[in-house]
Every structure is written in structure tokens, then in C-alpha cells.
C-alpha atoms as a PDB file:
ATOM      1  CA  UNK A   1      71.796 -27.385 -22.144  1.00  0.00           C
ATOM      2  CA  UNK A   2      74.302 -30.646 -21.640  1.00  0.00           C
ATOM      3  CA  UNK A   3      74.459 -31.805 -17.977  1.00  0.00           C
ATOM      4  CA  UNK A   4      77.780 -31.873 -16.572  1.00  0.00           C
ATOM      5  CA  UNK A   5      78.531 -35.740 -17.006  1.00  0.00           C
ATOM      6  CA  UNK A   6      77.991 -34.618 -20.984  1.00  0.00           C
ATOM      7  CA  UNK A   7      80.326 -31.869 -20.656  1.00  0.00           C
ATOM      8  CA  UNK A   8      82.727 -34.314 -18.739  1.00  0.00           C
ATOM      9  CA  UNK A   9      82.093 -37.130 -21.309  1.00  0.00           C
ATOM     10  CA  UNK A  10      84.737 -35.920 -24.282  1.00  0.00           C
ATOM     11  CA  UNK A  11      87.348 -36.177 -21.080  1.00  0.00           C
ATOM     12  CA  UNK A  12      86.119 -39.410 -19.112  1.00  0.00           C
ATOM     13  CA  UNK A  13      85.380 -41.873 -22.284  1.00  0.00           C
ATOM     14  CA  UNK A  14      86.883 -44.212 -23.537  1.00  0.00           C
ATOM     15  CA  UNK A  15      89.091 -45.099 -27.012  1.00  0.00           C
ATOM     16  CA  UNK A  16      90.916 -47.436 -29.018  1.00  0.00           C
ATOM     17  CA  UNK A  17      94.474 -46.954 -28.338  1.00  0.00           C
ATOM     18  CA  UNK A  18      96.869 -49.482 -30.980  1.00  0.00           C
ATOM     19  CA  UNK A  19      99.862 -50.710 -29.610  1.00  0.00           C
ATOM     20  CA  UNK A  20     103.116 -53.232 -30.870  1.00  0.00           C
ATOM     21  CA  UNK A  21     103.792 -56.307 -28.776  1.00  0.00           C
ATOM     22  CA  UNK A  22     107.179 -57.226 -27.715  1.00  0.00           C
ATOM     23  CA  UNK A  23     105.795 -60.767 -26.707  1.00  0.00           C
ATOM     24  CA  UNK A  24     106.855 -63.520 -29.134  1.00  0.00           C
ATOM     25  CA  UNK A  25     104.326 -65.171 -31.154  1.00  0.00           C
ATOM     26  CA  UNK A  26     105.437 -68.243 -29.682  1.00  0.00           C
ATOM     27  CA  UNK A  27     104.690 -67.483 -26.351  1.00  0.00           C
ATOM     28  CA  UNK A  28     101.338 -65.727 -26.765  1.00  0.00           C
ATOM     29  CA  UNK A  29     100.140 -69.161 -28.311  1.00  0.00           C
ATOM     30  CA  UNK A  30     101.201 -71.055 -25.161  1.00  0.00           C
ATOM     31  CA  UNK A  31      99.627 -68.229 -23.032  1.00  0.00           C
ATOM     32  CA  UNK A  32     102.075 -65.891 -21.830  1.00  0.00           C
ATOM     33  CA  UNK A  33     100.723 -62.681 -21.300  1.00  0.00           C
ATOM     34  CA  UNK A  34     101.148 -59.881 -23.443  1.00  0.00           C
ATOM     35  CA  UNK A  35     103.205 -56.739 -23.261  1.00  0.00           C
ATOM     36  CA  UNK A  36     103.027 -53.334 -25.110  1.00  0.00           C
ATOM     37  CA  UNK A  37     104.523 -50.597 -26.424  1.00  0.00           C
ATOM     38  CA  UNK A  38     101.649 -48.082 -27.195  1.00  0.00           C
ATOM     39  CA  UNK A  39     101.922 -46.152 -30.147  1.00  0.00           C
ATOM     40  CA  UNK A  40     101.891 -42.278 -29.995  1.00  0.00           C
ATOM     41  CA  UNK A  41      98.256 -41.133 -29.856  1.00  0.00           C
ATOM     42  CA  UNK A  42      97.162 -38.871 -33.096  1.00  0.00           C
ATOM     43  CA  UNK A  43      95.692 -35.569 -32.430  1.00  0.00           C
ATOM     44  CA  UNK A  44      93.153 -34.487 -30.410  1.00  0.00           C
ATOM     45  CA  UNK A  45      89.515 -35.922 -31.472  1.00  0.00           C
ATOM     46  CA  UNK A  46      90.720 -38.982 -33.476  1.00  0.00           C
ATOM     47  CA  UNK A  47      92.194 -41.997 -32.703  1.00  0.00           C
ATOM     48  CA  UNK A  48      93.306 -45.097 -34.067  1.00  0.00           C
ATOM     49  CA  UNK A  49      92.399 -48.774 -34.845  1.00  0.00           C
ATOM     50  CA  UNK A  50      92.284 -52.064 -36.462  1.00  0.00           C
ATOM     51  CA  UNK A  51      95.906 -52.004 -37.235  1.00  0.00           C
ATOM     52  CA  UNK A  52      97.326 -54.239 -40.090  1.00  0.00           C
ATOM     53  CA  UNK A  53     100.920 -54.340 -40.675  1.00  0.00           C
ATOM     54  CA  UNK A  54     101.518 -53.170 -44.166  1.00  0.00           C
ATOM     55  CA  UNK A  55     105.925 -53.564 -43.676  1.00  0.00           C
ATOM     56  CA  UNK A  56     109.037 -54.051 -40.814  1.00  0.00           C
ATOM     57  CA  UNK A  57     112.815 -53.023 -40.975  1.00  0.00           C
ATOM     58  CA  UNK A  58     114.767 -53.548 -37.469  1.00  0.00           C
ATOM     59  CA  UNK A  59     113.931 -49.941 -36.852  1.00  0.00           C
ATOM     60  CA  UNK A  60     109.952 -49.101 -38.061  1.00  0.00           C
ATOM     61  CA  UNK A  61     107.049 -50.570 -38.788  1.00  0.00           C
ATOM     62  CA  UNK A  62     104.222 -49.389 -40.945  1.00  0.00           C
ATOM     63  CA  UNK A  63     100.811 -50.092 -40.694  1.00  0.00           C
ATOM     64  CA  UNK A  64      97.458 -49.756 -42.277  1.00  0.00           C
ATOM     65  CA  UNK A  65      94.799 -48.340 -39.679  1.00  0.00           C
ATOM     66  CA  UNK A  66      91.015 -46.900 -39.320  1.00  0.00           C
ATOM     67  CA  UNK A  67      91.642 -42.903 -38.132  1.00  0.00           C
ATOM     68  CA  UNK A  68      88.528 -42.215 -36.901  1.00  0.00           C
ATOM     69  CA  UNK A  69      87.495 -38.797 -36.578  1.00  0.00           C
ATOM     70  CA  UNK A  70      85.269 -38.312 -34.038  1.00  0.00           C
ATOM     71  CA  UNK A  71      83.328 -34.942 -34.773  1.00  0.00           C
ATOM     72  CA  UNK A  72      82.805 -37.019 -38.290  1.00  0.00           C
ATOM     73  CA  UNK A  73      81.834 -39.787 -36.490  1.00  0.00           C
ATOM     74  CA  UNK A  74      83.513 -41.637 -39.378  1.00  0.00           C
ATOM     75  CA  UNK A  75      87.012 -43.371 -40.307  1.00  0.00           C
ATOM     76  CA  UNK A  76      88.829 -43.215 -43.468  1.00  0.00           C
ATOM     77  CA  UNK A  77      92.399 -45.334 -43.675  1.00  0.00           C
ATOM     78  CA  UNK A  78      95.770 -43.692 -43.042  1.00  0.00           C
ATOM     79  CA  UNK A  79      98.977 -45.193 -43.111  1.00  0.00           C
ATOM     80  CA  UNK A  80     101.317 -44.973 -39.926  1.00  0.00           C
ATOM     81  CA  UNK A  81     105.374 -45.040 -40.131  1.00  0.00           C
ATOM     82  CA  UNK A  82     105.962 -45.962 -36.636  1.00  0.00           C
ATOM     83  CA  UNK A  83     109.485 -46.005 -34.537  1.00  0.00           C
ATOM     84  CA  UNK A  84     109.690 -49.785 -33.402  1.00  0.00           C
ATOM     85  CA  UNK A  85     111.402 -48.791 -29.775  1.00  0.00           C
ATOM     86  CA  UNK A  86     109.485 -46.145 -28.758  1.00  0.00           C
ATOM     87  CA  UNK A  87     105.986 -46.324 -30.910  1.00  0.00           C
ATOM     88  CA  UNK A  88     106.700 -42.449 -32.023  1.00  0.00           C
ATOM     89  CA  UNK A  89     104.614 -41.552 -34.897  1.00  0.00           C
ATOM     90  CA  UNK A  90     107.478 -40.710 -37.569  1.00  0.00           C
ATOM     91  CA  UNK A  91     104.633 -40.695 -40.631  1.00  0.00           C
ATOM     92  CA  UNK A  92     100.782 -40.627 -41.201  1.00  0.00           C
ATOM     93  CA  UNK A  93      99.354 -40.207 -44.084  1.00  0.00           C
ATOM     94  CA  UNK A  94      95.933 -40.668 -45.668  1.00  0.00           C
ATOM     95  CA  UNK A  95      95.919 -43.022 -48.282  1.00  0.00           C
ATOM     96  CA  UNK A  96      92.206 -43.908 -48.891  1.00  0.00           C
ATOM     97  CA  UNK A  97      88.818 -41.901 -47.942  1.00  0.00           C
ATOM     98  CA  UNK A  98      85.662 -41.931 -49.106  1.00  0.00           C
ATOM     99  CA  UNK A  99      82.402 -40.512 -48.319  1.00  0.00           C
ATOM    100  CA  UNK A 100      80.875 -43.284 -46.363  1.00  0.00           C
ATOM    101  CA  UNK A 101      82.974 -45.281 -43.208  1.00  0.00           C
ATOM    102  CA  UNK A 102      85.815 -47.049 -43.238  1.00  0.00           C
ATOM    103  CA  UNK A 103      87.527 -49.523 -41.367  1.00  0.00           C
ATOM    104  CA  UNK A 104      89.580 -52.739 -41.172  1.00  0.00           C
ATOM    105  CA  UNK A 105      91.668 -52.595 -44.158  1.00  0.00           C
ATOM    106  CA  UNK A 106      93.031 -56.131 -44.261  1.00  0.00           C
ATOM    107  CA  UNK A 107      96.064 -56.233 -46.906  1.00  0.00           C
ATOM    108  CA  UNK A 108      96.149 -58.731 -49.873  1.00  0.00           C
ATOM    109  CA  UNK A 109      99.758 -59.154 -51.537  1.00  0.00           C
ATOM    110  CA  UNK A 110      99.263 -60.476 -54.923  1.00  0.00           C
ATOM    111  CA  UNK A 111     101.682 -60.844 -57.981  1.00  0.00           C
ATOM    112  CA  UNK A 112     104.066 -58.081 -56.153  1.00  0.00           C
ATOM    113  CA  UNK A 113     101.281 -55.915 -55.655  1.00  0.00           C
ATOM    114  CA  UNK A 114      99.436 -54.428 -52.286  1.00  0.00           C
ATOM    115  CA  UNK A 115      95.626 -54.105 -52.045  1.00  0.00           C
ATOM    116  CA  UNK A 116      92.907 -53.646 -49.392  1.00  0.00           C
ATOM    117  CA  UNK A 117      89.266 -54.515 -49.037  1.00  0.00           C
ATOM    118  CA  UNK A 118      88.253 -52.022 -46.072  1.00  0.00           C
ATOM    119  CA  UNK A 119      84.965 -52.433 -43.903  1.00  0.00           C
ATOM    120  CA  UNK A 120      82.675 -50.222 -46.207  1.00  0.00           C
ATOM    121  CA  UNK A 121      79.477 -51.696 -44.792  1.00  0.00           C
ATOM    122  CA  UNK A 122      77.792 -48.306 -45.501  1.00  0.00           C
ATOM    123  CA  UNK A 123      78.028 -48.451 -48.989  1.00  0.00           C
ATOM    124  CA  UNK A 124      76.332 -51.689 -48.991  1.00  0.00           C
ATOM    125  CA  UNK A 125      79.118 -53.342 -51.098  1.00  0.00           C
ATOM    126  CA  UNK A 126      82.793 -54.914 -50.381  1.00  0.00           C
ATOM    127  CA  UNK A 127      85.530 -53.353 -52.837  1.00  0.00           C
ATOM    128  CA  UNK A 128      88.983 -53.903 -53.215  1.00  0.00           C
ATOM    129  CA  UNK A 129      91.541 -51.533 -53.696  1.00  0.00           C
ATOM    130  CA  UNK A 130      95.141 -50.924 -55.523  1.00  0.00           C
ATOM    131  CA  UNK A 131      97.927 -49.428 -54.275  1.00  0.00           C
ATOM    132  CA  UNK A 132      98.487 -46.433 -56.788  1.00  0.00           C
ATOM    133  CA  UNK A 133     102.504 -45.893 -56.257  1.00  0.00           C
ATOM    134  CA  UNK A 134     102.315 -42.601 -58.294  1.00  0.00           C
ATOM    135  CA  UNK A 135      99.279 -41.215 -56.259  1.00  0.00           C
ATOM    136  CA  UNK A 136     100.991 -43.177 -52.924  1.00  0.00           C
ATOM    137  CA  UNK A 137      97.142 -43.709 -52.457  1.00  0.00           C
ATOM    138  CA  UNK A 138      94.850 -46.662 -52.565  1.00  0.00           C
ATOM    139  CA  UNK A 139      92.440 -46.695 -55.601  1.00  0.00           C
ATOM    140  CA  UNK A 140      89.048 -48.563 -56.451  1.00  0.00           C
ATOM    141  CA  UNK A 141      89.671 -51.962 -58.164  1.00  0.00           C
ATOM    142  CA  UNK A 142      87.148 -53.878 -58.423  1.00  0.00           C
ATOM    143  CA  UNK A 143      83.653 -54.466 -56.295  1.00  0.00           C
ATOM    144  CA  UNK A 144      84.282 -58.665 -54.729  1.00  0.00           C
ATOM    145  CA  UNK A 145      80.204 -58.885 -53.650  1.00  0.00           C
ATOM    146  CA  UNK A 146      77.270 -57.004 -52.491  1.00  0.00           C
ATOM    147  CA  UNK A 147      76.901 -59.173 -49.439  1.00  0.00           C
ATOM    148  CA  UNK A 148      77.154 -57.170 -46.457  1.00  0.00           C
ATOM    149  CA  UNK A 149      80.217 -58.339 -44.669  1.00  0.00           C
ATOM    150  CA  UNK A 150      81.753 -56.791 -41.425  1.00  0.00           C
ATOM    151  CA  UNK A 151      85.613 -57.404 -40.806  1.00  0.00           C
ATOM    152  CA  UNK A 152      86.093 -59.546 -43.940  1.00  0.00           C
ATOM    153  CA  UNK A 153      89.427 -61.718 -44.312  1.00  0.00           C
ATOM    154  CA  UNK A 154      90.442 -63.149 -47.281  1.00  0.00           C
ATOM    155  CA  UNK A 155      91.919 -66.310 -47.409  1.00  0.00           C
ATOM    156  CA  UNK A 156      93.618 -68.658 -50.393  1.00  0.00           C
ATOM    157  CA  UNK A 157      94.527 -71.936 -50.365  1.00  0.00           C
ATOM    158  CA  UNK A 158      94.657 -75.103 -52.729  1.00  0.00           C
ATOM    159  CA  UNK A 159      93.365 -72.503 -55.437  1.00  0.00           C
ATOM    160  CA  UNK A 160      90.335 -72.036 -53.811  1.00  0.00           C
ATOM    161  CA  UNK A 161      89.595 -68.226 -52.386  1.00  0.00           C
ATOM    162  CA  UNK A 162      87.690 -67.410 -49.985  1.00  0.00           C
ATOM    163  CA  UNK A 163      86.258 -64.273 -48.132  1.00  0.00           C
ATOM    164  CA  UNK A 164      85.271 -64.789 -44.148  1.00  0.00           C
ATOM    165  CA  UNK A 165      83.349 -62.610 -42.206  1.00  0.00           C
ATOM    166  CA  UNK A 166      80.133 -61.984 -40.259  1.00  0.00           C
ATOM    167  CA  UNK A 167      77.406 -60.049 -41.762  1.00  0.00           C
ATOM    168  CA  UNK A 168      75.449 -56.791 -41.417  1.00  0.00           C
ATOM    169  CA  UNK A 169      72.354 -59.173 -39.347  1.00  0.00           C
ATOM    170  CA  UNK A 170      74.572 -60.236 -36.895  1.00  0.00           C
ATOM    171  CA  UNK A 171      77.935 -58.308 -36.541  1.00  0.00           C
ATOM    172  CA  UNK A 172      78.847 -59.340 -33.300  1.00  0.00           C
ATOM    173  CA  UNK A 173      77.427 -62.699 -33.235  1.00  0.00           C
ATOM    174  CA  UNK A 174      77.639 -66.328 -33.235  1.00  0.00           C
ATOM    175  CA  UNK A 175      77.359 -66.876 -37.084  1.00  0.00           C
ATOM    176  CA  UNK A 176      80.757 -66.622 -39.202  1.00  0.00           C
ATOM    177  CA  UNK A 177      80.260 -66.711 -43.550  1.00  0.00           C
ATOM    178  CA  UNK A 178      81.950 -68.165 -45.545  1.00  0.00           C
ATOM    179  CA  UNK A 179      81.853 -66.937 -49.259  1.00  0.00           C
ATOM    180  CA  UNK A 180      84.005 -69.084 -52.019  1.00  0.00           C
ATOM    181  CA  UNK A 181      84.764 -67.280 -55.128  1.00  0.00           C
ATOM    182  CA  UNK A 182      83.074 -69.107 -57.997  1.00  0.00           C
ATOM    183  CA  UNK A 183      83.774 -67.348 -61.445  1.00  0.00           C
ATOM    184  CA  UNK A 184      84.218 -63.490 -60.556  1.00  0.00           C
ATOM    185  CA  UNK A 185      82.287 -63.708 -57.581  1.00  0.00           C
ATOM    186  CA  UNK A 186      82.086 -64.518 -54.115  1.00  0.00           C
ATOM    187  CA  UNK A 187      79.234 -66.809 -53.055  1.00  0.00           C
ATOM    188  CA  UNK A 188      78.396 -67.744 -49.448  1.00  0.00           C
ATOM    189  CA  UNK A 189      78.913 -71.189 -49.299  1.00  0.00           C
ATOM    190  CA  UNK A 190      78.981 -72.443 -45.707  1.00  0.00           C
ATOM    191  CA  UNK A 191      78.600 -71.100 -41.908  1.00  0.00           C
ATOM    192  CA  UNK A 192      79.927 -71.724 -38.757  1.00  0.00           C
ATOM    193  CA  UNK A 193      77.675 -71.271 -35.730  1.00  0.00           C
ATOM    194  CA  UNK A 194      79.432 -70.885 -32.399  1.00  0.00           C
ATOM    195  CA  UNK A 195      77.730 -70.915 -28.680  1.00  0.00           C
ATOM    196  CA  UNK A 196      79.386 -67.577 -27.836  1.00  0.00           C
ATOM    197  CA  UNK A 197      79.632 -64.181 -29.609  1.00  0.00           C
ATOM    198  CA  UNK A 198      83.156 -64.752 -31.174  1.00  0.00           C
ATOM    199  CA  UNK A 199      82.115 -64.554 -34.918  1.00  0.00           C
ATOM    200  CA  UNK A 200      83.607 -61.160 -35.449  1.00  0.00           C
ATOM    201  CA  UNK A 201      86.828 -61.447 -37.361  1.00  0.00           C
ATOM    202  CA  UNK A 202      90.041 -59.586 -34.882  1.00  0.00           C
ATOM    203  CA  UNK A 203      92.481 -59.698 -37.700  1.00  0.00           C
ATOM    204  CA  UNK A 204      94.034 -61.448 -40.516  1.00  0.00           C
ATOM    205  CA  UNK A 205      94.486 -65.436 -40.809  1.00  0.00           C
ATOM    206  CA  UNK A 206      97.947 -66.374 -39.823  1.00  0.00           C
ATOM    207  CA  UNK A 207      99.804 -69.801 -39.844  1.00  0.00           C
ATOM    208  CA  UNK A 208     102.231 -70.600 -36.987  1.00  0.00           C
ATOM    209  CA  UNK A 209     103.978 -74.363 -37.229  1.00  0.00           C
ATOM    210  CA  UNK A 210     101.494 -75.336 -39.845  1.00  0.00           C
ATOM    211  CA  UNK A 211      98.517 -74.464 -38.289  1.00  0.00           C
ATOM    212  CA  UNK A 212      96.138 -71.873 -39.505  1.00  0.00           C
ATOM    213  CA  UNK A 213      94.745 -69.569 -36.843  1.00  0.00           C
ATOM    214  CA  UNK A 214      92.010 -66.922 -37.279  1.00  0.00           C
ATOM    215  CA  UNK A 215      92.092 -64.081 -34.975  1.00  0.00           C
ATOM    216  CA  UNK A 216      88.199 -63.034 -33.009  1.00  0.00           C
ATOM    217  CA  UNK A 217      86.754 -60.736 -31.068  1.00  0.00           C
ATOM    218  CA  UNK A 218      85.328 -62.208 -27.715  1.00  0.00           C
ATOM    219  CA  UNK A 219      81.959 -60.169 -27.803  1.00  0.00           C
ATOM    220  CA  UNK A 220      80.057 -61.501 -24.775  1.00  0.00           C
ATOM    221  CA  UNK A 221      80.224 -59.262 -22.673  1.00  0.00           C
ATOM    222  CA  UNK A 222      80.929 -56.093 -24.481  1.00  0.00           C
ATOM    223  CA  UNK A 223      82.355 -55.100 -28.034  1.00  0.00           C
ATOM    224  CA  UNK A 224      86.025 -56.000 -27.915  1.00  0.00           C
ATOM    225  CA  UNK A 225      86.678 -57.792 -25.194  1.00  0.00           C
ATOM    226  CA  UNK A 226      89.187 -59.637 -25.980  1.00  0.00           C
ATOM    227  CA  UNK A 227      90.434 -61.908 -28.767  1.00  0.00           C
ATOM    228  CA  UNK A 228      90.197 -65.538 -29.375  1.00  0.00           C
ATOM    229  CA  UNK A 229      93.472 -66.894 -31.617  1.00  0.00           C
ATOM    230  CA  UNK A 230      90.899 -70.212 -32.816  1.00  0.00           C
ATOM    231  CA  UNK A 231      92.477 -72.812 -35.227  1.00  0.00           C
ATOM    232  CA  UNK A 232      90.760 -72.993 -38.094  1.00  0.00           C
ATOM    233  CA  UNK A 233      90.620 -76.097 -40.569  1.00  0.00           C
ATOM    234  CA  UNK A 234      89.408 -76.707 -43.863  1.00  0.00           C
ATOM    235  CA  UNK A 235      88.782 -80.718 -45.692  1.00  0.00           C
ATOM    236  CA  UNK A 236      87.555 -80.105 -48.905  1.00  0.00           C
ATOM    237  CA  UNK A 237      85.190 -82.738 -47.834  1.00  0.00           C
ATOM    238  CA  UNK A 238      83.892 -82.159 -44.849  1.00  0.00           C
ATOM    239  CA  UNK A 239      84.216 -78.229 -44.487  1.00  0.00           C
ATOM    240  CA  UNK A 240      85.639 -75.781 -41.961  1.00  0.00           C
ATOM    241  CA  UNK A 241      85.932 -76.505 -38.902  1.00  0.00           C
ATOM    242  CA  UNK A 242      87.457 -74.681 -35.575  1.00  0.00           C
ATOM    243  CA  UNK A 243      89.540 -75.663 -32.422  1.00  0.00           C
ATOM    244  CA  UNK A 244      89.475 -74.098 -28.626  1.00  0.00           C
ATOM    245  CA  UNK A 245      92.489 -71.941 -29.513  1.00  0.00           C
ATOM    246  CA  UNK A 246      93.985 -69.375 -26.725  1.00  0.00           C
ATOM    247  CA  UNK A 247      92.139 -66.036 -25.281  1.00  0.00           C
ATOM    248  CA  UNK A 248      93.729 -62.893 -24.918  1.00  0.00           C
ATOM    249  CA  UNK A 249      92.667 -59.787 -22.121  1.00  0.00           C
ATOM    250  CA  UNK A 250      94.894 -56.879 -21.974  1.00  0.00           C
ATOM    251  CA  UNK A 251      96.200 -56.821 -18.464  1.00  0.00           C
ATOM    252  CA  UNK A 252      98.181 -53.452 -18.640  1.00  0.00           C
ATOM    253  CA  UNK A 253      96.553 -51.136 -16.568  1.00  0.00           C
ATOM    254  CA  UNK A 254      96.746 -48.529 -19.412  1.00  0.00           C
ATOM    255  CA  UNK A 255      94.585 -50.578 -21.745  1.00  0.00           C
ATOM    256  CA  UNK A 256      92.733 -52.615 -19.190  1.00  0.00           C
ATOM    257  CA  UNK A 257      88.919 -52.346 -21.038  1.00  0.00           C
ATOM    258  CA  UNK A 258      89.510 -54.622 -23.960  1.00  0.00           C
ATOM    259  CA  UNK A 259      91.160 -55.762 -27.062  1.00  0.00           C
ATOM    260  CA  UNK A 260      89.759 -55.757 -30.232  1.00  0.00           C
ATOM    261  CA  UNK A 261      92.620 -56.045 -33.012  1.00  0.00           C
ATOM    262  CA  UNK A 262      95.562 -58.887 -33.686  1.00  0.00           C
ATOM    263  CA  UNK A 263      97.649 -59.401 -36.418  1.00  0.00           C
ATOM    264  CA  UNK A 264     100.744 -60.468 -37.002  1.00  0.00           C
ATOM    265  CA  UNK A 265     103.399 -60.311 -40.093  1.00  0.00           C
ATOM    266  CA  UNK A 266     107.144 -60.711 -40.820  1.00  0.00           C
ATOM    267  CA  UNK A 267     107.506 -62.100 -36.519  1.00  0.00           C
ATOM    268  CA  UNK A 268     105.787 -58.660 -35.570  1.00  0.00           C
ATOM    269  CA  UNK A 269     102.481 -58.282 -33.954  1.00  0.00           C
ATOM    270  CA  UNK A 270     100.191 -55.501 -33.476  1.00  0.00           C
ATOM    271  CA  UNK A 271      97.042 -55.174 -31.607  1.00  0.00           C
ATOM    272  CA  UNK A 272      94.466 -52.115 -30.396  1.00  0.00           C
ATOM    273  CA  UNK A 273      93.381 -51.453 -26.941  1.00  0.00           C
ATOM    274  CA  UNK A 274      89.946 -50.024 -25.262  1.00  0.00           C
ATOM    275  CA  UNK A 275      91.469 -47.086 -22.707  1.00  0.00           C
ATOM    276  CA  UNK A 276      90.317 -44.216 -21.054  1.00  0.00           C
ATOM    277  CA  UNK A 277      91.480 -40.832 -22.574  1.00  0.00           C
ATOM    278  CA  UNK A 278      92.623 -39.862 -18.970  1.00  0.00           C
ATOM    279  CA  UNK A 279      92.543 -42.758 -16.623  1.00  0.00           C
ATOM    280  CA  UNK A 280      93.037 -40.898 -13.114  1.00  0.00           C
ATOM    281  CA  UNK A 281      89.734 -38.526 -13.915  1.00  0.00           C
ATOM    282  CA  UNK A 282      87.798 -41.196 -14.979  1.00  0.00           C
ATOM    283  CA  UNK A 283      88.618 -42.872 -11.907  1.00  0.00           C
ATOM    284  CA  UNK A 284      87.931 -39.607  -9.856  1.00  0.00           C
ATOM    285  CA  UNK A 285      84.652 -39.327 -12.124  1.00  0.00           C
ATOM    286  CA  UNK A 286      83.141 -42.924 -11.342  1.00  0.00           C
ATOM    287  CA  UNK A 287      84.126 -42.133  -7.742  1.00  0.00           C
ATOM    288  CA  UNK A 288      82.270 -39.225  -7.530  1.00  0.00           C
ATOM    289  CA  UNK A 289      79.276 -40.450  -9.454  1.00  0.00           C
ATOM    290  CA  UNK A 290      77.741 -43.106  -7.143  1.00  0.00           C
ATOM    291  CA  UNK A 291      77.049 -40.819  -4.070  1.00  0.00           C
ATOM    292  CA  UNK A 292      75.835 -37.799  -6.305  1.00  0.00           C
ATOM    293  CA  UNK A 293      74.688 -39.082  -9.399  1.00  0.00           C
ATOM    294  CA  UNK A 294      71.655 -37.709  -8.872  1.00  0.00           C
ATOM    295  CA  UNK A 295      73.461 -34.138  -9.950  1.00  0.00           C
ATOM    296  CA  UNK A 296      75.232 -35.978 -12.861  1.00  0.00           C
ATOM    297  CA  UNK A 297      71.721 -36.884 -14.715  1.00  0.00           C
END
């Protein structure tokens, strides 16, 4: 029979909660702290994450996120048409599911066409998929490698590709991959190894003034943290190499427990936020727990 903190849990715990940001790009690069306007949250026993912005008029934005479904205990893709004032949910749809998880669906636009290459680490392979405009759904392209990547980005430059990402050993570690496409696959070339658990990719890579930033997740003391905008440079010579770059915390009391997602597109930026389903009883609930916790076990 559940205790009572397991009957409480479904109302005390916690969620990822996206959100636009009204900062400028410019100033959360020098620093300046950043402010939200949280999207309206989906229905009861899902919620939403890893948000990638997929397009922007002056009045919406759509996005690409993970809709995880919690009595599935598994995500599929949907895409959001979101009101850019007021973050009202004007549109979801489903657009790609399949039987095992999926997450982080980082958008490639190629030769006037969209793809993805979701998280699909339960598959055991990394696939990339085409927007079907008669199905309006995403469908299977081609498989990029059997390495198992977590929250791969892909990257292009001086016609060299590249996919970047940690791996299924070490998700939230200190080790980030690099795989260079060689022929029609993706070989892991190179590695960075950082003193902190900031591997894990936060979003896509973004320039800003000519600079080339990659987006982490701070990981050391808990799953998203925070996230780490790091320059990242490449010499064909000598490799890939990072900078100090600038650290982000949420500091709205809303979404005070971490932030896990940033990514930017067309001057917009979008993030996700760790935040209690109902703040004031979780509150009430960690009040109540340390002189009678001995009833909550």
C-alpha cells in the first residue's frame, strides 16, 4: 500500500517547465540575468522539454519539443505553435513517435528542407528524419551511426560535418565526442575532457559576433543545473578547443531548481526550467516532513 509521501509525490515533484526569454542575446552573453515568459503547461501527466525553435513571426513562435508522458514514462516529439506575448499554447501536434524514447530533436535546415536527429538512445542507433509536408509529420531518413550518442548537435563548417555529443558511458560527464563524417558515416574522431560535468550538450551551436558558442548542461551538482554558453573553436590543425564562456541559473522563483535547455534562432531564445508542479505544497510538504518524517517513510 503507497505511504502517504507516495501518494503526495504526483503533487509535490518536480518538472520541466519550457519557457521564451525576453532577455536579448546580447545581454545574456555579458551576464544579465534572464527573464521568462513560461509557456502554457500541456495537460495533466505530461510536460514539456528540450525546446528547439523550428520558426518566428512578430506574433508566434513554433518549436520542436520532447512531450513526455509520464504514465509512459516515455517522450515522443510534438510541435508547439506558441503566442509570443503571452506563451498560450495556440497548436500542438505530434509530428514524430516511435516505440522507444525520444528526446532533443535538434533541427537541421538543408537545401530548403527541415530534418531532425532526436535522442533515440534506446534504439541503440542515431537517425535522421524528413519533414513529410503531405503527412505534416517527420519521417525516417537515413540511420547517421550506431554510436550511442546523448543530446547530439550537428555542426558544418569548411565542408567538414560533424556530430557532437556525449555518449551512453558517460551521459552526464566530463567527456564530449566528436564524430567527423568520413564517406557516409560518422566516425569519432577526437574528445574533449573537461574537470567538471558540463559535457552534456543544452542546445544547438549558435554564432553571436563571429564566435561559435555551444550551449551545456552544468551537471555537478544535479541533472540540469544550469547551462554553460562555452566558446567553442576548431583549427583544422590543432583541434577543438573551448573557452570559460558565461553560466546561466534560473533565478525566477517559479523555475528556481534548474535549467537544462538553450537555444536560440532568428534573435529568439528559448529555454526549459526544473519547477515544482505546485510550489506552495511542496513548500508546506518539506515543512512538514522534517519534524514527522518518521510518518512520511
Amino acid at each position: 500500500m503507497p505511504n502517504l509521501r507516495e501518494r503526495l509525490a504526483p503533487l509535490v515533484g518536480s518538472c520541466w517547465r519550457v519557457a521564451l526569454v525576453t532577455t536579448p542575446l546580447a545581454d545574456i552573453l555579458a551576464g544579465a540575468s534572464l527573464r521568462f515568459v513560461p509557456i502554457e503547461a500541456p495537460e495533466k501527466g505530461v510536460w514539456y522539454g528540450d525546446p528547439f525553435i523550428l520558426d518566428v513571426s512578430p506574433s508566434e513562435i513554433t518549436l520542436l519539443v520532447e512531450a513526455y508522458v509520464e504514465r509512459k514514462l516515455q517522450g515522443h516529439i510534438e510541435r508547439l505553435t506558441i503566442a509570443r506575448t503571452t506563451g498560450q499554447v495556440l497548436e500542438a501536434k505530434t509530428v514524430l513517435s516511435l516505440p522507444t524514447h525520444l528526446s532533443f530533436p535538434e533541427i537541421v535546415r538543408r537545401d530548403g528542407e527541415i530534418f531532425i536527429h532526436p535522442e533515440n538512445i534506446a534504439s541503440g542507433e542515431h537517425s535522421l528524419f524528413r519533414y513529410d509536408r503531405a503527412r505534416d509529420a517527420f519521417v525516417f531518413d537515413r540511420l547517421l551511426t550506431k554510436v550511442p550518442l546523448v543530446d547530439v548537435v550537428f555542426h558544418q563548417s569548411g565542408g567538414e560535418e560533424w556530430l557532437i555529443g556525449s555518449m551512453d558511458a558517460d551521459p552526464y560527464g566530463r567527456t564530449l565526442h566528436f564524430l567527423k563524417k568520413q564517406g557516409d558515416a560518422y566516425e569519432a574522431t577526437s574528445h574533449l575532457r573537461f574537470p567538471e560535468f558540463i559535457a552534456r550538450n543544452a542546445g544547438s551551436l549558435f554564432r553571436f559576433e563571429g564566435q561559435l558558442y555551444r550551449p551545456a548542461q552544468i551537471c555537478n551538482r544535479h541533472y540540469g543545473e544550469g547551462v554553460l554558453l562555452q566558446p567553442l573553436n576548431y583549427d583544422p590543425h590543432t583541434g577543438w578547443s573551448v573557452g570559460s564562456g558565461v553560466r546561466l541559473h534560473s533565478t525566477d522563483p517559479r523555475f528556481s531548481q534548474g535549467l537544462h535547455t538553450f537555444n536560440t534562432y532568428e534573435n529568439t531564445v528559448v529555454v526549459d526550467c526544473l519547477s515544482y508542479r505546485h510550489p506552495n505544497l511542496r513548500r508546506l510538504m518539506n515543512w512538514l516532513y522534517r519534524p514527522f518524517r518518521r510518518f512520511l517513510v
